[in-house]
Each structure stands twice: as structure tokens, then as C-alpha cells.
C-alpha atoms as a PDB file:
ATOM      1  CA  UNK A   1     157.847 296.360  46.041  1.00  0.00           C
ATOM      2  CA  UNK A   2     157.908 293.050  44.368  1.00  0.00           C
ATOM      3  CA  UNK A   3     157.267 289.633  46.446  1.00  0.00           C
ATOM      4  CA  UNK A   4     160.888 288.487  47.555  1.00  0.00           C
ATOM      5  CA  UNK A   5     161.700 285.135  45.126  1.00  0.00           C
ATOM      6  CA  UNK A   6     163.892 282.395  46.345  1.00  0.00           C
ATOM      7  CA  UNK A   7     166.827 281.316  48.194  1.00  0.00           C
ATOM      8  CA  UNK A   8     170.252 282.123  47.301  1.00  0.00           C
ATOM      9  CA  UNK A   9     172.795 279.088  47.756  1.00  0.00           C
ATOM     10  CA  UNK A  10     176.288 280.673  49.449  1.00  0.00           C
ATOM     11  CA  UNK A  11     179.381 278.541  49.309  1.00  0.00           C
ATOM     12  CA  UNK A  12     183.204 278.964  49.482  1.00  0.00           C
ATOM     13  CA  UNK A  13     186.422 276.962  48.653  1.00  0.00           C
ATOM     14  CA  UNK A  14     188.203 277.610  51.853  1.00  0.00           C
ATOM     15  CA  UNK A  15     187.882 275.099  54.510  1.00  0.00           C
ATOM     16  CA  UNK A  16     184.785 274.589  56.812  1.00  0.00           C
ATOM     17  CA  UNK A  17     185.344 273.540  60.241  1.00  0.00           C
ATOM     18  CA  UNK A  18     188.796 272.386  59.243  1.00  0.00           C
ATOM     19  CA  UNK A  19     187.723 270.807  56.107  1.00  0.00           C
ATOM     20  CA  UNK A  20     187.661 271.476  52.078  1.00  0.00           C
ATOM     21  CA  UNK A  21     184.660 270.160  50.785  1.00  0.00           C
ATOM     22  CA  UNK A  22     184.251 270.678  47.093  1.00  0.00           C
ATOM     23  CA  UNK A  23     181.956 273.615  45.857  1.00  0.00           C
ATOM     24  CA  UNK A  24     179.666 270.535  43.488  1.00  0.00           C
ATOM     25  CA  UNK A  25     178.955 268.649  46.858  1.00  0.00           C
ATOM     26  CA  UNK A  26     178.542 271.668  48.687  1.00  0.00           C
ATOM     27  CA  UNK A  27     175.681 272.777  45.795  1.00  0.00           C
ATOM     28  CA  UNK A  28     174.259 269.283  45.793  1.00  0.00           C
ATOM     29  CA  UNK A  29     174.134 270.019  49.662  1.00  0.00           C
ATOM     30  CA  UNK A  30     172.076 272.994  49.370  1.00  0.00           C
ATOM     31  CA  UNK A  31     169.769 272.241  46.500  1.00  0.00           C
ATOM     32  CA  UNK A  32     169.095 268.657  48.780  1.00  0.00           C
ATOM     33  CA  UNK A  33     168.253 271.011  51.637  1.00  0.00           C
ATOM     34  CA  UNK A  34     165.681 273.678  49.327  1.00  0.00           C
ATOM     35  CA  UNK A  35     164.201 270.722  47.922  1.00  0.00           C
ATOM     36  CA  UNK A  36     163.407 268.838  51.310  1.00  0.00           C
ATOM     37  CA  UNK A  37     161.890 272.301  52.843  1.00  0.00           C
ATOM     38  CA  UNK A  38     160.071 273.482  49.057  1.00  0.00           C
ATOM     39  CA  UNK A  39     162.384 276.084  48.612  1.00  0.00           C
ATOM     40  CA  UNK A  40     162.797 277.804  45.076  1.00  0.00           C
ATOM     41  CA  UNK A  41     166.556 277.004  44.966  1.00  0.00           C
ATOM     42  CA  UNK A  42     168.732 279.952  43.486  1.00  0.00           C
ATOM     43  CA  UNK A  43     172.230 279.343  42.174  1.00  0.00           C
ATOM     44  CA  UNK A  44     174.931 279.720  44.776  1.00  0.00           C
ATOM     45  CA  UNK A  45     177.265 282.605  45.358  1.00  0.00           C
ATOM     46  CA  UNK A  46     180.636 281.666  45.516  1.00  0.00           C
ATOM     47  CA  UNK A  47     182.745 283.397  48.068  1.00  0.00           C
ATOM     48  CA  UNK A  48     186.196 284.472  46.832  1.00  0.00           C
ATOM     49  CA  UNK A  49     189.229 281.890  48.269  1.00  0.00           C
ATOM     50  CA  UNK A  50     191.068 284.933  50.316  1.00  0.00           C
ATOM     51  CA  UNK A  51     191.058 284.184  54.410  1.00  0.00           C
ATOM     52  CA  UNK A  52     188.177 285.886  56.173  1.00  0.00           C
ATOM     53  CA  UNK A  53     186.944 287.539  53.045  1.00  0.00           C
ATOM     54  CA  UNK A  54     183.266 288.174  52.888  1.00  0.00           C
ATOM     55  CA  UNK A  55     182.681 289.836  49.818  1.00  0.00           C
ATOM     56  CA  UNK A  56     180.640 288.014  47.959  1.00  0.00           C
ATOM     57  CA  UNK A  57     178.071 287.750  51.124  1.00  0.00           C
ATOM     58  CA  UNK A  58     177.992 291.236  51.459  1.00  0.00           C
ATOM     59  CA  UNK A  59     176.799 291.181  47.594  1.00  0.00           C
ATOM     60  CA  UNK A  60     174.370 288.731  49.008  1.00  0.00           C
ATOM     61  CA  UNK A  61     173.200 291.124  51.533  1.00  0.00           C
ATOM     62  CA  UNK A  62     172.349 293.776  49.478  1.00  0.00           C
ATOM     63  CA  UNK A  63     169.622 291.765  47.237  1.00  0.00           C
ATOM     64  CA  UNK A  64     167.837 290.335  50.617  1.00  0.00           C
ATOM     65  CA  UNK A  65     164.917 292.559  50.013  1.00  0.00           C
ATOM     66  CA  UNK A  66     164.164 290.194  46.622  1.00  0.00           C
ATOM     67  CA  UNK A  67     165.122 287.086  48.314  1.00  0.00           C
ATOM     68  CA  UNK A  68     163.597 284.929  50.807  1.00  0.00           C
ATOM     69  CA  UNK A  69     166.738 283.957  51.792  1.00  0.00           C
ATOM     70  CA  UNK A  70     170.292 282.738  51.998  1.00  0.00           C
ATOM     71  CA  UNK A  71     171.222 278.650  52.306  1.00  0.00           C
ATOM     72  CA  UNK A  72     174.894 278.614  53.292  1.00  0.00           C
ATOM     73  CA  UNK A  73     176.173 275.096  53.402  1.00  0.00           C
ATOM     74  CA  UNK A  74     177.400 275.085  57.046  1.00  0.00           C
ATOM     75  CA  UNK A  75     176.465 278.044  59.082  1.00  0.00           C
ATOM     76  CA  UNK A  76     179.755 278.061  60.455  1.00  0.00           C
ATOM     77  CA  UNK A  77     180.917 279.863  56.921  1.00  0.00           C
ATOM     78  CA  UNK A  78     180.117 282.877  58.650  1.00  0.00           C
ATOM     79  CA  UNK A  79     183.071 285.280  60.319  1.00  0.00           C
ATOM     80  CA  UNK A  80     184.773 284.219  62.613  1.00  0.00           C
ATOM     81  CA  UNK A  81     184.995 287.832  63.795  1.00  0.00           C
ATOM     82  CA  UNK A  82     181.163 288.101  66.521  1.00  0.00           C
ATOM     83  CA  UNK A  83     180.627 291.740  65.629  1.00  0.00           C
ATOM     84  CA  UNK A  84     180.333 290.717  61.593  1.00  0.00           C
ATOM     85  CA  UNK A  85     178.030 288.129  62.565  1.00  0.00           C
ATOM     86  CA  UNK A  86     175.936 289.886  64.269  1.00  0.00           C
ATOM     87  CA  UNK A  87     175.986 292.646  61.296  1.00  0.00           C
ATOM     88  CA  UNK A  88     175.310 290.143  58.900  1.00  0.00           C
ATOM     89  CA  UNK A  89     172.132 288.695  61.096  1.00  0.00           C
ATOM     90  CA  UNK A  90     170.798 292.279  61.818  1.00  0.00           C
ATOM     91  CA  UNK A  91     170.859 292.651  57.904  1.00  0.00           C
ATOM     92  CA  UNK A  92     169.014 289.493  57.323  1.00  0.00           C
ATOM     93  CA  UNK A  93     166.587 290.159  60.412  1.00  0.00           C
ATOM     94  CA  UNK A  94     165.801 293.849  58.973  1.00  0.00           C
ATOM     95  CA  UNK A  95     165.007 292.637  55.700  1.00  0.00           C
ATOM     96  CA  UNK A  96     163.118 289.542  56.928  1.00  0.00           C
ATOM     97  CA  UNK A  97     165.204 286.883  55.365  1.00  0.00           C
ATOM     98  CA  UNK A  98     166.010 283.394  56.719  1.00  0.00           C
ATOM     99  CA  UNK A  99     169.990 282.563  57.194  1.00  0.00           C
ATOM    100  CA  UNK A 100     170.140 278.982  56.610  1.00  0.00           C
ATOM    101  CA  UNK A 101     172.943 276.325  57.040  1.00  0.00           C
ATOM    102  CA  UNK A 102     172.282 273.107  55.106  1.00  0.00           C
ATOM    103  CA  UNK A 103     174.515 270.544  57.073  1.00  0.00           C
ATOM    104  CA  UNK A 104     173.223 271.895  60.230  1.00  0.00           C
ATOM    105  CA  UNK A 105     169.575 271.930  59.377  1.00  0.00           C
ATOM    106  CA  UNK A 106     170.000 275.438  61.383  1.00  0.00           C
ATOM    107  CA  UNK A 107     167.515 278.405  60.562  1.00  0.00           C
ATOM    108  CA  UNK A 108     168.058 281.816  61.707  1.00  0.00           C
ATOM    109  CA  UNK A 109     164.944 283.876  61.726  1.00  0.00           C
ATOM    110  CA  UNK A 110     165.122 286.450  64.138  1.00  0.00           C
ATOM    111  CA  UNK A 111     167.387 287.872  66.856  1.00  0.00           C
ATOM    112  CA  UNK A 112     166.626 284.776  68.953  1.00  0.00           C
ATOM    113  CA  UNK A 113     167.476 282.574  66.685  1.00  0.00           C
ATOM    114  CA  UNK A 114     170.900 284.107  66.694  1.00  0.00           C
ATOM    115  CA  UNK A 115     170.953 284.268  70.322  1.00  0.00           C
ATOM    116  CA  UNK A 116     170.607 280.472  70.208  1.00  0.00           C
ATOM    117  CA  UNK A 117     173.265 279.852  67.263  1.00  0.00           C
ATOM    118  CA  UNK A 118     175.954 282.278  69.480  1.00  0.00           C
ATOM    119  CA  UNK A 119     175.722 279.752  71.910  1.00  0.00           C
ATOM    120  CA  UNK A 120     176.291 277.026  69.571  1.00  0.00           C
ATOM    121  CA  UNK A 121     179.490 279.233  67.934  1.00  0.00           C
ATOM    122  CA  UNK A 122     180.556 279.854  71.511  1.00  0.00           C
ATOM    123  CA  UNK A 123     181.049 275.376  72.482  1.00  0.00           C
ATOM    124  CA  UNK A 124     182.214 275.382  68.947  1.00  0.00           C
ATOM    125  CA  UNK A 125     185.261 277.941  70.243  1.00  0.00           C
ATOM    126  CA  UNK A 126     185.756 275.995  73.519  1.00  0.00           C
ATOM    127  CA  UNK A 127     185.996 272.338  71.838  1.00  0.00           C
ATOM    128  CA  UNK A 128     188.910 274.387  69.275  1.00  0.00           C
ATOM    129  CA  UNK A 129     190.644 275.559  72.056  1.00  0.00           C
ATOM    130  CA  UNK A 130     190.716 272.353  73.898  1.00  0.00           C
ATOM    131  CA  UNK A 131     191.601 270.299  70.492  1.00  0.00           C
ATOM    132  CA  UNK A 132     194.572 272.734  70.076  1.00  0.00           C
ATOM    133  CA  UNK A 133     195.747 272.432  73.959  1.00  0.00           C
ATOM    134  CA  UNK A 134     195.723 268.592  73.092  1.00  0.00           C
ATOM    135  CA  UNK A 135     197.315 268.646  69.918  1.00  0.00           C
ATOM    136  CA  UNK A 136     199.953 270.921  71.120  1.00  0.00           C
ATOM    137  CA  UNK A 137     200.749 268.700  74.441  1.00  0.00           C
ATOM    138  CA  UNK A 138     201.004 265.747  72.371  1.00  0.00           C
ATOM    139  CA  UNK A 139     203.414 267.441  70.564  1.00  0.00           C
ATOM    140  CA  UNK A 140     205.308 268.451  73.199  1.00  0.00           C
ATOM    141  CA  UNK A 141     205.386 264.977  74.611  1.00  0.00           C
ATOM    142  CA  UNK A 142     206.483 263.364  71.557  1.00  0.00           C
ATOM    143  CA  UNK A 143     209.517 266.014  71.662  1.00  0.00           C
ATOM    144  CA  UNK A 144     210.489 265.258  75.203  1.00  0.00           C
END
């Protein structure tokens, strides 16, 4: 088997965390973050626009045994759905590729690592929830 090359940038026009960032500052993003840890950048796969589609990272998936490893530009591009995650980390973990998110600075390595981000994901959920409770008592005391 060849040595695995590179890491493949992943990014997406839908919003992240709420947010559209464009797909240029999300590559400059990315090849920023390979440069800073001497990774051999690889041009970015570019997720199709469709809510909770993950095509394009399941093409990633199957070419992790001749990459190092993926560089998303915010972790949180991931499912939202925790059962996908976790596919998508057992996939990287089997074929011994890092899961990177640029903004984050946030390496997954192994099932630990994943452990740890879950938790993250998890506050993540809780602050949503909270925002939207807010948001949606403001409203209803600007109504009343």
C-alpha cells in the first residue's frame, strides 16, 4: 500500500454555526491552518448546498486510506445527527486519519479525541437551546 499523501480541505456553502462564510475565506482558512502545522495542503471538497447532505464527505471517506487527513473549516460542519458523527469518526479512526477543524484548532485522532469533541458538541446544543428560549421570549414580550 502506498504512504497516505496529504490533507484534504472540506468546505460547504451552507451556514456554519449560524453563519455563511464564503467558500475563498473558508480555503484561505484551511490552507492558513496546513501551512502553520506543515501539512501538504490538498484542494478542498466542496459539500453540495442541500440541508444535512453529506455526500461529498462520504466521497472523502472513502480515499482516507491515501490521505493523512481531512481539514474541515469548523468541525462543527459535521451532522448534526450523533450517530453520523460517530460513523464518520470510526471511519477516520479505522483508517488512521486526523479529522481536523481549522477555526477551532481541534484535532480528532482517536476515539478519545471524539469523546472530548462530544462534549464540546453537547454545550454547543445547550447554549442553542437557551439562545432560542431567549429569542423566542423576547418575542413573545414584544407581542404582549
Amino acid at each position: 500500500m502506498p504512504d497516505k499523501f496529504g490533507y484534504r480541505g472540506y468546505v460547504y456553502s451552507r451556514p456554519i454555526l449560524g453563519e455563511r462564510i464564503p467558500q475563498a475565506v473558508q480555503n484561505l482558512v484551511i490552507r492558513n491552518y496546513c501551512r502553520q502545522n506543515n501539512f501538504t495542503y490538498l484542494l478542498s471538497a466542496t459539500e453540495y448546498a442541500m440541508p444535512e447532505c453529506f455526500m461529498i464527505l462520504d466521497g472523502v471517506a472513502k480515499e482516507l486510506e491515501e490521505i493523512e487527513g481531512l481539514v474541515a473549516y469548523s468541525i462543527f460542519m459535521l451532522p448534526r445527527d450523533r450517530d453520523k458523527r460517530w460513523h464518520i469518526y470510526d471511519s477516520f479512526n479505522k483508517s488512521d486519519c486526523a479529522l481536523c477543524g481549522a477555526i477551532e484548532g481541534i484535532v480528532i485522532k482517536n476515539i478519545s479525541d471524539a469523546e472530548r469533541f462530544e462534549q464540546t458538541w453537547a454545550v454547543r446544543q445547550i447554549a442553542e437551546q437557551n439562545l432560542a428560549a431567549d429569542v423566542q421570549n423576547d418575542i413573545e414580550n414584544l407581542i404582549s
